[in-house]
C-alpha atoms as a PDB file:
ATOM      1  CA  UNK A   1      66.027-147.116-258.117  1.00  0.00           C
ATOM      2  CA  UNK A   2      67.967-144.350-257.762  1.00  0.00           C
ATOM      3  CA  UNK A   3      69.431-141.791-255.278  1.00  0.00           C
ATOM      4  CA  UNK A   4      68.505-138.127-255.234  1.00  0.00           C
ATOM      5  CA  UNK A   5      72.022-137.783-253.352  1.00  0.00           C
ATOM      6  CA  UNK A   6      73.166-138.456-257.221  1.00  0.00           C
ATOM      7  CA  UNK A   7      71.344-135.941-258.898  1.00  0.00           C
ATOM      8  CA  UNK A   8      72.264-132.496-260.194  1.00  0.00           C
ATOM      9  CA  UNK A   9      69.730-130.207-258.826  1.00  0.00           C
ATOM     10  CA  UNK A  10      69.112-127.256-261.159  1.00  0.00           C
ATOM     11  CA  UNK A  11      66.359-123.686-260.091  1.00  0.00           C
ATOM     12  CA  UNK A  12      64.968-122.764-263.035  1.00  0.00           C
ATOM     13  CA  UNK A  13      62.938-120.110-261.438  1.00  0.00           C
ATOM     14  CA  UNK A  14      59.708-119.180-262.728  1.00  0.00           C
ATOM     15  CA  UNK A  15      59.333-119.846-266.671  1.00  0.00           C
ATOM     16  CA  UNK A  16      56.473-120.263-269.535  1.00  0.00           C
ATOM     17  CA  UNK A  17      55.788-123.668-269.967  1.00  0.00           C
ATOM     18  CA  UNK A  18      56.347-123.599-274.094  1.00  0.00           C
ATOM     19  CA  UNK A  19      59.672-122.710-273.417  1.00  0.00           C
ATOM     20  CA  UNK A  20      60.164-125.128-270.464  1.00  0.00           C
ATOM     21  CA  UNK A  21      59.296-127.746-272.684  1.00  0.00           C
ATOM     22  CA  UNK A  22      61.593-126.956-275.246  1.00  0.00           C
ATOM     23  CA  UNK A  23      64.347-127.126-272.892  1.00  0.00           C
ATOM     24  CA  UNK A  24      63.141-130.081-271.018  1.00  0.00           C
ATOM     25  CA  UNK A  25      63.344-132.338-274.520  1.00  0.00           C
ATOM     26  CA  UNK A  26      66.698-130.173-274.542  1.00  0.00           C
ATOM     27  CA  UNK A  27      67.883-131.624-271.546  1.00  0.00           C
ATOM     28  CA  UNK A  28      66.361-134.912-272.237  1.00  0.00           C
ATOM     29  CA  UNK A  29      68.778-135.609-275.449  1.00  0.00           C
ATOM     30  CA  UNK A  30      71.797-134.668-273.299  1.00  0.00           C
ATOM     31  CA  UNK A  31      71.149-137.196-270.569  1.00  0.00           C
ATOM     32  CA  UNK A  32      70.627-139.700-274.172  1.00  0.00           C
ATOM     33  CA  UNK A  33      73.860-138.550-275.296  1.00  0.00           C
ATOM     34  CA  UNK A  34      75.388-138.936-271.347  1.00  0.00           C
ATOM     35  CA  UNK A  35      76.075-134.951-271.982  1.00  0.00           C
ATOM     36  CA  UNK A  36      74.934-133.917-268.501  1.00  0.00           C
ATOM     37  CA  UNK A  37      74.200-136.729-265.937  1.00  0.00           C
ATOM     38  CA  UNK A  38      70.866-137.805-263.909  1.00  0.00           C
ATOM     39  CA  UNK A  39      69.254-133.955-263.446  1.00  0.00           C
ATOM     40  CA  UNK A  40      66.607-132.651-261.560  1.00  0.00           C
ATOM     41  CA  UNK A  41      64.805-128.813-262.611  1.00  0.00           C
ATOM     42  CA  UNK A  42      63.072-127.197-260.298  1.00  0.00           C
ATOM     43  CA  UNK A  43      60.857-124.421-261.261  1.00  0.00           C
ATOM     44  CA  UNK A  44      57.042-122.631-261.484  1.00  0.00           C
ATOM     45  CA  UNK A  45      54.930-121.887-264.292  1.00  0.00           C
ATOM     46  CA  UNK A  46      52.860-119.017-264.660  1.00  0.00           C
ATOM     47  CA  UNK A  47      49.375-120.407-264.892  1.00  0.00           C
ATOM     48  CA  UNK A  48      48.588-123.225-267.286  1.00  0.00           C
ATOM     49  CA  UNK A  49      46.577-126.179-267.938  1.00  0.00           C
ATOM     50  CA  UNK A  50      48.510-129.733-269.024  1.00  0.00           C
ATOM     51  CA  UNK A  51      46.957-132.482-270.814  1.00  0.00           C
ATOM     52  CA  UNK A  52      48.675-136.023-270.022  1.00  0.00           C
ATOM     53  CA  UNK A  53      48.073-138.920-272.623  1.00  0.00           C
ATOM     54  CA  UNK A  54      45.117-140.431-271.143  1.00  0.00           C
ATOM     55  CA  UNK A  55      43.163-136.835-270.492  1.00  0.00           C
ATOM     56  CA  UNK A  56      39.956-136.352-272.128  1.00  0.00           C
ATOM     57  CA  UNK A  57      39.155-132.611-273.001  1.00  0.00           C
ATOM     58  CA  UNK A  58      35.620-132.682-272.903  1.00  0.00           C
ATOM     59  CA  UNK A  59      35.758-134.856-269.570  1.00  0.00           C
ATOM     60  CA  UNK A  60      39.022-133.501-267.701  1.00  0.00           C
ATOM     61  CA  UNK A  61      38.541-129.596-268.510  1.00  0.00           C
ATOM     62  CA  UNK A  62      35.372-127.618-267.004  1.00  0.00           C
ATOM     63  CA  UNK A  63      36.127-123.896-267.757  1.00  0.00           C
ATOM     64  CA  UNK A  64      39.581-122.664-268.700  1.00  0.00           C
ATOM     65  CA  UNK A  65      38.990-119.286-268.665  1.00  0.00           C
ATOM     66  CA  UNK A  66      41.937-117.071-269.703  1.00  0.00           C
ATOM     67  CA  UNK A  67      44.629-120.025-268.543  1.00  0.00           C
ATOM     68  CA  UNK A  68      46.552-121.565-271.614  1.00  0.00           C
ATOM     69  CA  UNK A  69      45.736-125.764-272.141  1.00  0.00           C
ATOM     70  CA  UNK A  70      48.769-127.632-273.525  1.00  0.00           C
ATOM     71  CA  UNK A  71      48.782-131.222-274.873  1.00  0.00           C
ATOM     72  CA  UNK A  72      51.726-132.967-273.243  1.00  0.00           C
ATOM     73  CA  UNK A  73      53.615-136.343-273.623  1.00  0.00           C
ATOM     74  CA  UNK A  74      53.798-138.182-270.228  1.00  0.00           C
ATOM     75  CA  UNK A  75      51.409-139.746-268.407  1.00  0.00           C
ATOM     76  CA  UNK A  76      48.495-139.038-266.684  1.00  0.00           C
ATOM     77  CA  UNK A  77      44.920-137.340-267.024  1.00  0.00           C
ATOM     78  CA  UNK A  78      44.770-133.070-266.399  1.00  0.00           C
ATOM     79  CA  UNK A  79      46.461-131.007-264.151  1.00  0.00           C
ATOM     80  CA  UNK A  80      46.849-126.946-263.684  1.00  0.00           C
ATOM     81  CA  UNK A  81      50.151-125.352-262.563  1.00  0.00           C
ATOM     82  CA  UNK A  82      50.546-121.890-261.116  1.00  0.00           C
ATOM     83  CA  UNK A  83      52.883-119.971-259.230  1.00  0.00           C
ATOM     84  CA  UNK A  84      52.799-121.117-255.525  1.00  0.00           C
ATOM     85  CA  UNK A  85      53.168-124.469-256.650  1.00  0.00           C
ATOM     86  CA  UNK A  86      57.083-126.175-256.837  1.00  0.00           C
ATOM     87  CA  UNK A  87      57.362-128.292-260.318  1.00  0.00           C
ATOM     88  CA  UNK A  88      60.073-130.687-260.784  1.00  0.00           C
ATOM     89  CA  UNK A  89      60.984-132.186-264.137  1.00  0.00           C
ATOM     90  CA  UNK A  90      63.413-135.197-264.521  1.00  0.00           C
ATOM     91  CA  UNK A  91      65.967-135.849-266.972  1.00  0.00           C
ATOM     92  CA  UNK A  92      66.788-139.543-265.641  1.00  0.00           C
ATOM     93  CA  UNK A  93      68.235-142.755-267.422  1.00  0.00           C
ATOM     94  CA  UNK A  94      67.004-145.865-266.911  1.00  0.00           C
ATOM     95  CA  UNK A  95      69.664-148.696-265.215  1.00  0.00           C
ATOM     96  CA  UNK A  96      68.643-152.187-266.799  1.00  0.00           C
ATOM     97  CA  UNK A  97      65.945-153.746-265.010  1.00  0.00           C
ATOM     98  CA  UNK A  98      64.389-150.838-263.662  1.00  0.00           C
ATOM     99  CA  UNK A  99      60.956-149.988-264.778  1.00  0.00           C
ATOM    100  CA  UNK A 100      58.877-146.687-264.829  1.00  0.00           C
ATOM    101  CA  UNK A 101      56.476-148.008-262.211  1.00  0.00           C
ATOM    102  CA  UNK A 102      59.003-148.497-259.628  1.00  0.00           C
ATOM    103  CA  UNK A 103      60.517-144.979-260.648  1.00  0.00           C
ATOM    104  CA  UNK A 104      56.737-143.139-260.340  1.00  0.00           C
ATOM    105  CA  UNK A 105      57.155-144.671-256.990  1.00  0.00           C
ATOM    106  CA  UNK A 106      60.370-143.164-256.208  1.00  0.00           C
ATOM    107  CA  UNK A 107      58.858-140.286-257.059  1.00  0.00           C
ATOM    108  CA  UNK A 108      56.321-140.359-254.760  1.00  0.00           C
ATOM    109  CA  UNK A 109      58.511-141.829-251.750  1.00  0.00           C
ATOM    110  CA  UNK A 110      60.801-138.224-252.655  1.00  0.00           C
ATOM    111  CA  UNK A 111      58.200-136.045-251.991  1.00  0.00           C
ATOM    112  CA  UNK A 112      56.484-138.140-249.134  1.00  0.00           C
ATOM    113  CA  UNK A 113      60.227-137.763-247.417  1.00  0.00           C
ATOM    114  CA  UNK A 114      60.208-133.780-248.125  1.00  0.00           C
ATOM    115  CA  UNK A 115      57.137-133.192-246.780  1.00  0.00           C
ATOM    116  CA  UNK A 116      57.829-135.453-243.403  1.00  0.00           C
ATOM    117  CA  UNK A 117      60.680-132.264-243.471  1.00  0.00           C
ATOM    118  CA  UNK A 118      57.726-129.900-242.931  1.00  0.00           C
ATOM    119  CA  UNK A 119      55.970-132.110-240.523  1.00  0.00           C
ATOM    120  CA  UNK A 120      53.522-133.131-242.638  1.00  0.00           C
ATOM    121  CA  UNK A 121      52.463-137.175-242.889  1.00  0.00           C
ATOM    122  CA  UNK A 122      51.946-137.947-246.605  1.00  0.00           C
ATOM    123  CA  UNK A 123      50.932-141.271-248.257  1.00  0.00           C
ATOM    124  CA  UNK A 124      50.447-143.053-251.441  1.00  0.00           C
ATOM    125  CA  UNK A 125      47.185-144.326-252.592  1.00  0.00           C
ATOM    126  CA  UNK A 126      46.854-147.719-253.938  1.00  0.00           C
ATOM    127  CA  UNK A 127      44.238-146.406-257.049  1.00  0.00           C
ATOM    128  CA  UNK A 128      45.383-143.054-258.147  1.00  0.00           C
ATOM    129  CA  UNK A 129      49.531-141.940-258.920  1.00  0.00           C
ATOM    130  CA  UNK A 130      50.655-139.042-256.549  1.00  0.00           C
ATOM    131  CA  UNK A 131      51.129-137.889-253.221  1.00  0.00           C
ATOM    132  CA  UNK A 132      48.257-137.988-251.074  1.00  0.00           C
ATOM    133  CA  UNK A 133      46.983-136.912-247.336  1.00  0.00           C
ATOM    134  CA  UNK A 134      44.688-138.931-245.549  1.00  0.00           C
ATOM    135  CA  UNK A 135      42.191-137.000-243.791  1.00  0.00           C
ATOM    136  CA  UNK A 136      40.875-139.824-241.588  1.00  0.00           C
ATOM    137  CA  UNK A 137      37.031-140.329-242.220  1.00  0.00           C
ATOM    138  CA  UNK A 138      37.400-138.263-244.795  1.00  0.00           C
ATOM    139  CA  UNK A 139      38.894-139.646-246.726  1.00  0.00           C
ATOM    140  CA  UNK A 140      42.106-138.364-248.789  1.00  0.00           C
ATOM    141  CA  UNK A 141      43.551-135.117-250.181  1.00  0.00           C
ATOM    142  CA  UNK A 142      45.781-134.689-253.157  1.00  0.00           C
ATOM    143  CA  UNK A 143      48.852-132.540-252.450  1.00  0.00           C
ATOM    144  CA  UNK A 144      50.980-133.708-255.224  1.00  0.00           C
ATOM    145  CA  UNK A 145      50.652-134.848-258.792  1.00  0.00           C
ATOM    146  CA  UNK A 146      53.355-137.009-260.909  1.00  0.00           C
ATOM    147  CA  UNK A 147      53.189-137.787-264.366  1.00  0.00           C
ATOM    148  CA  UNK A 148      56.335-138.877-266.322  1.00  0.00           C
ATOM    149  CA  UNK A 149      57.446-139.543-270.140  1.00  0.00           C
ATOM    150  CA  UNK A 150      60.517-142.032-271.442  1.00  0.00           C
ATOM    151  CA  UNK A 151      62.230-141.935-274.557  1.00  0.00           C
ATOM    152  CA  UNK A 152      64.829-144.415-275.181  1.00  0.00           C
ATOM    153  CA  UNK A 153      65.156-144.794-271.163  1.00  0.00           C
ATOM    154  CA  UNK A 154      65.153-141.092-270.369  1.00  0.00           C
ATOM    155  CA  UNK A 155      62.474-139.614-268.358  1.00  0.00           C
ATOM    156  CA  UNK A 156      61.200-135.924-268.747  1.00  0.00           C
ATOM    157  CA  UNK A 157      58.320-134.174-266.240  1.00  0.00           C
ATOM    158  CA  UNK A 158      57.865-135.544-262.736  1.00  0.00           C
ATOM    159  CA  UNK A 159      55.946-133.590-259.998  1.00  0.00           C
ATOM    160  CA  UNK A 160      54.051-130.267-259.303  1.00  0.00           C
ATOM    161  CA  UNK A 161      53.943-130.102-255.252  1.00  0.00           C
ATOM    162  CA  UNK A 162      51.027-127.601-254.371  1.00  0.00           C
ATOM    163  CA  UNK A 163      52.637-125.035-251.274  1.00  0.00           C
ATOM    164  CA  UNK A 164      50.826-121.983-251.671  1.00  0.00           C
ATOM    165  CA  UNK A 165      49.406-122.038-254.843  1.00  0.00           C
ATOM    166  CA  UNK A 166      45.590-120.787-254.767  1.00  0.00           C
ATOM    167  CA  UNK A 167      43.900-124.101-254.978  1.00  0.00           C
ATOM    168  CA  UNK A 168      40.805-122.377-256.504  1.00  0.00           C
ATOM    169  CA  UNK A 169      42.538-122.544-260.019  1.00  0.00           C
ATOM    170  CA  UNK A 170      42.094-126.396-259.913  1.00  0.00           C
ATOM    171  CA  UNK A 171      37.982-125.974-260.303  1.00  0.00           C
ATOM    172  CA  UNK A 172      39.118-125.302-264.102  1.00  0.00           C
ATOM    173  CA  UNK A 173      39.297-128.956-264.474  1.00  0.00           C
ATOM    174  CA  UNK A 174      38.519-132.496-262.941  1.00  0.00           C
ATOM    175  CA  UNK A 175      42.405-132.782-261.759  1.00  0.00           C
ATOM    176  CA  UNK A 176      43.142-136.221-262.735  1.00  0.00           C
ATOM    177  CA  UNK A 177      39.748-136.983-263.502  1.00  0.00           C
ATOM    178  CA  UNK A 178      38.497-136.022-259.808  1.00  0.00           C
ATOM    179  CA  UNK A 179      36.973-133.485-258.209  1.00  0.00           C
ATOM    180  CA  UNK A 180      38.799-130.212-257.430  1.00  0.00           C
ATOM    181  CA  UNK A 181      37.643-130.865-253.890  1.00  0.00           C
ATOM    182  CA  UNK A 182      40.364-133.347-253.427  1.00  0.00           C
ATOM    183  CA  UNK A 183      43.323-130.679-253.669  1.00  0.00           C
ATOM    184  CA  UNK A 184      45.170-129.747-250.656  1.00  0.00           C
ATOM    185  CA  UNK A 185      48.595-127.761-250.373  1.00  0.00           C
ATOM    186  CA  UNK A 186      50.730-127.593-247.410  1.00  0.00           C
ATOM    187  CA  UNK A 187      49.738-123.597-246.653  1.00  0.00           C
ATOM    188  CA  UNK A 188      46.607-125.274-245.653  1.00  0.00           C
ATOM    189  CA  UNK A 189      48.195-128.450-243.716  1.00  0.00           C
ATOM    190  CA  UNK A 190      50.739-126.203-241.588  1.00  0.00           C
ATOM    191  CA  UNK A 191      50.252-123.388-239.107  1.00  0.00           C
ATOM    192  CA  UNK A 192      53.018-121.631-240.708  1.00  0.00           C
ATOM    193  CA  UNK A 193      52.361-122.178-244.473  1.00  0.00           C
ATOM    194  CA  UNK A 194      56.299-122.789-245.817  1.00  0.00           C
ATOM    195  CA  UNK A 195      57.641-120.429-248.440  1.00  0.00           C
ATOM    196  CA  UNK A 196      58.715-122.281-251.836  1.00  0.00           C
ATOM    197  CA  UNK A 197      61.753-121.479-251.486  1.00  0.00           C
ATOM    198  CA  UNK A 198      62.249-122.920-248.437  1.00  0.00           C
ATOM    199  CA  UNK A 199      61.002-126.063-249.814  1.00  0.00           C
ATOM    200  CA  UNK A 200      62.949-126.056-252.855  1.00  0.00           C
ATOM    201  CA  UNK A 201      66.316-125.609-250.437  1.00  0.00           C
ATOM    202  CA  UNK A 202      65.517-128.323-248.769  1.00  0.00           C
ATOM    203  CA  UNK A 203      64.761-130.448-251.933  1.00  0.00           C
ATOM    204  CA  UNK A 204      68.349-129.331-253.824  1.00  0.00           C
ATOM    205  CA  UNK A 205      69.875-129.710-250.270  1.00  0.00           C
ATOM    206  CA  UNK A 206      69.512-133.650-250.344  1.00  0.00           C
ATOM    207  CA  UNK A 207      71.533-133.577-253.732  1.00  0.00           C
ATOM    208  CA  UNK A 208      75.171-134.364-253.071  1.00  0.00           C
ATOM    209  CA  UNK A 209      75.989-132.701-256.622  1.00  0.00           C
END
């Protein structure tokens, strides 16, 4: 699997996600055509609802509201994105062998690692993809989502890492087919809630690129 030390970190600040999309399938067809090499974006959304190929609209989405719902390609159930919240979309080309269950892991490991930056003790969970806190008795908290998508060997999306993001949006939907209840973000894990920016630095500061 691979190194983040090898990627080329990129801030795309704060952008729509129709036009994030068009430049992530962009971005995708350069790393195809070895035009740029293994990237990582960095960037918010304004507020907006994503449907991953397994979601189910009448079962994943309880009230909407005025927030936009977009049918995606990579994997995954429902998920809402907002500002507060640090996405990160990878443009990634698969070495022979490797397989995209051992990269959604490295995913998750990444973000586990970042967080143990902030002081915060994150896990996996051994039934549902992301990054997880575990609350003891009871029971665990979702503080990060990943969903991916390959085509011909090159991944697109990756993670949205809740920081400050009002967590209220997620009662929109069943995030990931479970209750709201189960978000967390690290505002409410740390004394001193982080700024995003301050966790993006230290994201783009373990690239080597």
């Amino acid at each position: 699997m691979p190194d983040i030390a090898d990627f080329r970190v990129e801030d795309w600040g704060l952008i729509e996600y129709p036009a994030c999309h068009e430049e992530q399938l962009a971005y995708r067809d350069k790393r195809l055509n070895n035009e740029i090499p293994d990237t990582l974006a960095l960037l918010e959304h304004p507020a907006v609802i994503t449907m991953g190929r397994r979601g189910d609209r009448d079962h994943s989405i309880i009230n909407p509201g005025p927030v936009p719902v977009v049918q995606t390609e990579r994997g995954g159930d429902v998920t809402y994105h907002g500002p507060g919240q640090l996405v990160g979309y990878f443009f990634y080309k698969f070495r022979e062998g490797e397989a995209v269950p051992d990269f959604v892991h490295w995913i998750e490991s990444l973000i586990i690692d970042l967080l143990s930056d902030f002081g915060i003790n994150a896990v996996r969970h051994e039934k549902h993809i992301g990054v997880w806190i575990d609350n003891g008795q009871s029971g665990l908290s979702k503080i990060c989502s990943v969903g991916i998508a390959v085509h011909h060997a090159v991944t697109m999306h990756g993670f949205a890492l809740n920081i400050n993001n009002d967590l209220r949006d997620f009662s929109r939907i069943n995030p990931c087919g479970l209750n709201s209840s189960i978000m967390t973000s690290m505002a409410m894990l740390c004394g001193n809630a982080p700024r995003l920016e301050d966790v993006k630095a230290a994201l783009m500061a373990k690239s080597a690129i």
